[in-house]
C-alpha atoms as a PDB file:
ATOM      1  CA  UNK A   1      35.798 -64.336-105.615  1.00  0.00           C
ATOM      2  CA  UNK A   2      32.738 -66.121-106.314  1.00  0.00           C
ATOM      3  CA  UNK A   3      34.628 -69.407-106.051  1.00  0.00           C
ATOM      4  CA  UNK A   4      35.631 -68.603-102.214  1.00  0.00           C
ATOM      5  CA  UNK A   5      31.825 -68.662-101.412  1.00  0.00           C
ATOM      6  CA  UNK A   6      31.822 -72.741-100.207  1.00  0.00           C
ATOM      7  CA  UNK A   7      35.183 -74.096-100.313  1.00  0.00           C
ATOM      8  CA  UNK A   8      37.044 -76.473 -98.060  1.00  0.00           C
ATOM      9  CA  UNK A   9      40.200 -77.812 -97.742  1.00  0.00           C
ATOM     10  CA  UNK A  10      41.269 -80.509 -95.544  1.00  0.00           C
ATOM     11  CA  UNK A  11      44.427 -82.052 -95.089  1.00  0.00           C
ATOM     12  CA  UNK A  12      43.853 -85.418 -93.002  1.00  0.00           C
ATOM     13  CA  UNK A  13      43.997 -89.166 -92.243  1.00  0.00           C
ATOM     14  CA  UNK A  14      41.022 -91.840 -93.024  1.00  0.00           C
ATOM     15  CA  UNK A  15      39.606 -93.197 -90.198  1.00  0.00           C
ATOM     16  CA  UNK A  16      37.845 -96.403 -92.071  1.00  0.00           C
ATOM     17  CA  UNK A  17      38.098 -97.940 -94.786  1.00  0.00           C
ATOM     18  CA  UNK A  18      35.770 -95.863 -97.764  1.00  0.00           C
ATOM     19  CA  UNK A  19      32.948 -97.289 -97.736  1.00  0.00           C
ATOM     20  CA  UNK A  20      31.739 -97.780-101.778  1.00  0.00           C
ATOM     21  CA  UNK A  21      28.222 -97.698-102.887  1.00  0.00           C
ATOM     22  CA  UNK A  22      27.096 -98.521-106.659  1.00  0.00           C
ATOM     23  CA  UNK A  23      23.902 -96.674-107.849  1.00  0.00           C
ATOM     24  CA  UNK A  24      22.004 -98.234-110.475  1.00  0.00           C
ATOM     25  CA  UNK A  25      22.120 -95.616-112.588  1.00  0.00           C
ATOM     26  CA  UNK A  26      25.588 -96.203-112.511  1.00  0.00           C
ATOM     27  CA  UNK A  27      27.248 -93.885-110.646  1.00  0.00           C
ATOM     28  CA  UNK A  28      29.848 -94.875-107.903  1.00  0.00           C
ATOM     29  CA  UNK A  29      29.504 -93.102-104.017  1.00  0.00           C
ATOM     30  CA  UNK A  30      32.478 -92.967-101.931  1.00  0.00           C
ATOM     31  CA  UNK A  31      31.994 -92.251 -98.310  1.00  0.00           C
ATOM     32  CA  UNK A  32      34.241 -91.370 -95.924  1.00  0.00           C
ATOM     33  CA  UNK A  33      35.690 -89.737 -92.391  1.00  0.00           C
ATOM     34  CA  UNK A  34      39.578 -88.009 -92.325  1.00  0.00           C
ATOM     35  CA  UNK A  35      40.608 -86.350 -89.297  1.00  0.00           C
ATOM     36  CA  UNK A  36      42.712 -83.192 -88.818  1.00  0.00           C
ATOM     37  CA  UNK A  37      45.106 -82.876 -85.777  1.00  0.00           C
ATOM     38  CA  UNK A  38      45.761 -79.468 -84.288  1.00  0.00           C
ATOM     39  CA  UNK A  39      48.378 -78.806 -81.489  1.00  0.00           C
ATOM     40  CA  UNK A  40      48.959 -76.046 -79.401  1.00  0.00           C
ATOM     41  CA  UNK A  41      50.424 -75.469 -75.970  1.00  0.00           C
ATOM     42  CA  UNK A  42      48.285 -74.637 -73.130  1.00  0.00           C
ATOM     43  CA  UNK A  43      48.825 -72.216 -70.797  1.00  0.00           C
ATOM     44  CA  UNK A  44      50.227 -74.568 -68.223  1.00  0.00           C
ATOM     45  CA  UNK A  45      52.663 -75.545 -70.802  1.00  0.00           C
ATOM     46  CA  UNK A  46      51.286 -78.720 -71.614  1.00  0.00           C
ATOM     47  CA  UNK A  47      51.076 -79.945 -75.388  1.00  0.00           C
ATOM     48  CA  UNK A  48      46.986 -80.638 -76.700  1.00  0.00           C
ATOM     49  CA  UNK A  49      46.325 -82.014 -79.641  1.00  0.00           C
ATOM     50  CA  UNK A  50      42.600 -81.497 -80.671  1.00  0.00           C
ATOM     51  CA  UNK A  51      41.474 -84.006 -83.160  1.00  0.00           C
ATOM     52  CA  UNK A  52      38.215 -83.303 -85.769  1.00  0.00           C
ATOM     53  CA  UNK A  53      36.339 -85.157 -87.667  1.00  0.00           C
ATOM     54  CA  UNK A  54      35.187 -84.905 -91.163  1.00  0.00           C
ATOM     55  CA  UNK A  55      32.561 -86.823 -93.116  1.00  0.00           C
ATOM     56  CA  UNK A  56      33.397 -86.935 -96.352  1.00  0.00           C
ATOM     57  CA  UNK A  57      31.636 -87.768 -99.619  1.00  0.00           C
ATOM     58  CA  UNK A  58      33.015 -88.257-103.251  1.00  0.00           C
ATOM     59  CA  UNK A  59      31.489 -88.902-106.583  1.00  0.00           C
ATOM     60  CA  UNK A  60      32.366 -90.747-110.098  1.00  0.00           C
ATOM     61  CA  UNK A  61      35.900 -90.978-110.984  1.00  0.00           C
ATOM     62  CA  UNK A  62      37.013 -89.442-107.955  1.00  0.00           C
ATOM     63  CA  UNK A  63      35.560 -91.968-106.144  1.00  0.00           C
ATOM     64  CA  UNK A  64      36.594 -95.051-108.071  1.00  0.00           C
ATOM     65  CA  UNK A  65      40.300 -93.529-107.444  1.00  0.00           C
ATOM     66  CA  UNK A  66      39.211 -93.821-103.696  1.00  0.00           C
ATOM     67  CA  UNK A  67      37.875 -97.171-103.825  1.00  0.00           C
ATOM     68  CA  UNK A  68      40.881 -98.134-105.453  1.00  0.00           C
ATOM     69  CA  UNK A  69      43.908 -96.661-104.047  1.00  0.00           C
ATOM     70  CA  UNK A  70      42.474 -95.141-100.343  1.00  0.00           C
ATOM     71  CA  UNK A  71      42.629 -97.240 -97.409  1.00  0.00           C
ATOM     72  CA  UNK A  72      42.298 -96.529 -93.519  1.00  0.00           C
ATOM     73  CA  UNK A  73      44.954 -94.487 -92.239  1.00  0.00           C
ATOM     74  CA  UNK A  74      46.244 -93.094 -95.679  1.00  0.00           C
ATOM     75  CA  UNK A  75      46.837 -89.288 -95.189  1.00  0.00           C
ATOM     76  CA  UNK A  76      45.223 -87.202 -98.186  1.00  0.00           C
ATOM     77  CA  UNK A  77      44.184 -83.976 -99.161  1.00  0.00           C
ATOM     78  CA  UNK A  78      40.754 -82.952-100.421  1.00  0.00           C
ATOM     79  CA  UNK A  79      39.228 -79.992-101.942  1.00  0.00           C
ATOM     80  CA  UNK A  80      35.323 -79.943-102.179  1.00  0.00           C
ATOM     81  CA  UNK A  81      32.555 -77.909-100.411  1.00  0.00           C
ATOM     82  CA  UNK A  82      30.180 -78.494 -97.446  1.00  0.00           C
ATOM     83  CA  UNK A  83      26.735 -79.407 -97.631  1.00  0.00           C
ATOM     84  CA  UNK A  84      23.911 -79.987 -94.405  1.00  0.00           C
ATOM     85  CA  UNK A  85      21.588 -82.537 -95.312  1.00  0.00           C
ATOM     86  CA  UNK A  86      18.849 -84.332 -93.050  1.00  0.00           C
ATOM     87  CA  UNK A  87      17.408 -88.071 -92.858  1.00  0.00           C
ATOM     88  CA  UNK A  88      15.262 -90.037 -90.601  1.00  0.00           C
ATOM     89  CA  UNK A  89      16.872 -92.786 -88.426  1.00  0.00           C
ATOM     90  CA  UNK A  90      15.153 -95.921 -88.143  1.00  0.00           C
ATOM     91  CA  UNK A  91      13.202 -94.580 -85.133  1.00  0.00           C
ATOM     92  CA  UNK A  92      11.839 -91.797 -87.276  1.00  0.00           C
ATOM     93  CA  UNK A  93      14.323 -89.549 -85.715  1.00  0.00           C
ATOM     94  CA  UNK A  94      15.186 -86.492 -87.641  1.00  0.00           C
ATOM     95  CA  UNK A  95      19.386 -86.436 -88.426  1.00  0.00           C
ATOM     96  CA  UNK A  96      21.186 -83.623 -89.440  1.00  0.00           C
ATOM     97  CA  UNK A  97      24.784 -84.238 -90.725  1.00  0.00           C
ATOM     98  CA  UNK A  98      27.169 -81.837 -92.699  1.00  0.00           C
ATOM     99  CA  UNK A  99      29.811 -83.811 -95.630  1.00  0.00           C
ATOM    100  CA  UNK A 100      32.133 -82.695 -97.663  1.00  0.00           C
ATOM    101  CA  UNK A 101      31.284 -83.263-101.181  1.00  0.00           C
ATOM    102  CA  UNK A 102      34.742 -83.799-102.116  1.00  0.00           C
ATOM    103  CA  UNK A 103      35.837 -82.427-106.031  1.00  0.00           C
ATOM    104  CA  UNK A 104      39.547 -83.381-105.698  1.00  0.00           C
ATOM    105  CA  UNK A 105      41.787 -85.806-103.831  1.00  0.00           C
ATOM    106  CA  UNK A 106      45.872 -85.646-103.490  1.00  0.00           C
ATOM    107  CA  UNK A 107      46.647 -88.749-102.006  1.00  0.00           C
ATOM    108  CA  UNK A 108      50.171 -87.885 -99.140  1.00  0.00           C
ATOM    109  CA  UNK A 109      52.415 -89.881 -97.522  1.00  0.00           C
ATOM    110  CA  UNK A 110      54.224 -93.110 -98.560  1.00  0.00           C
ATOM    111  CA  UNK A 111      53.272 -95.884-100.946  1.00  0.00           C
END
């Protein structure tokens, strides 16, 4: 059960293009946004569809499979966990932002 404590999984389409970033110690960063559709009918009959979205970061290999094969609109699946993080803005502006620290990718959809 311990591995239920922070899991996620996300079914989704990219919104952008990753964006790639190469550390010098040599690790790769993939970053990312996917969003999830929902539908339901309200109660005046009408169809909604409620759309999320999901920042979403990857490491390593998983993200050199990312910069390599995942482009805007391609529909994937990803397993990882959420993490809160905060930055300054160049105002000196405290952010807070929650990711995804994707573990695995299952790319959907046509070729």
């Amino acid at each position: 059960m311990n591995t239920l404590r922070n899991k996620v999984q996300l079914i989704g389409n990219l919104g952008n293009n990753p964006e790639i970033i190469n550390l010098e110690s040599g690790k790769t960063l993939a970053k990312f946004n996917i969003a999830t559709n929902e539908s339901y009918t309200n109660n005046k009959g009408e169809k909604i569809t409620d759309t999320q979205w999901h920042n979403v970061v990857a490491w390593g290999k998983t993200a050199q499979i990312i910069e390599k094969y995942v482009k805007k609109g391609k529909e994937v699946a990803i397993e990882g966990k959420l993490t809160s993080r905060s930055y300054e803005d160049k105002d000196g502006n405290k952010k807070f932002i929650t990711e995804v620290v994707c573990s695995e990718l299952l790319m959907l959809g046509t070729k």
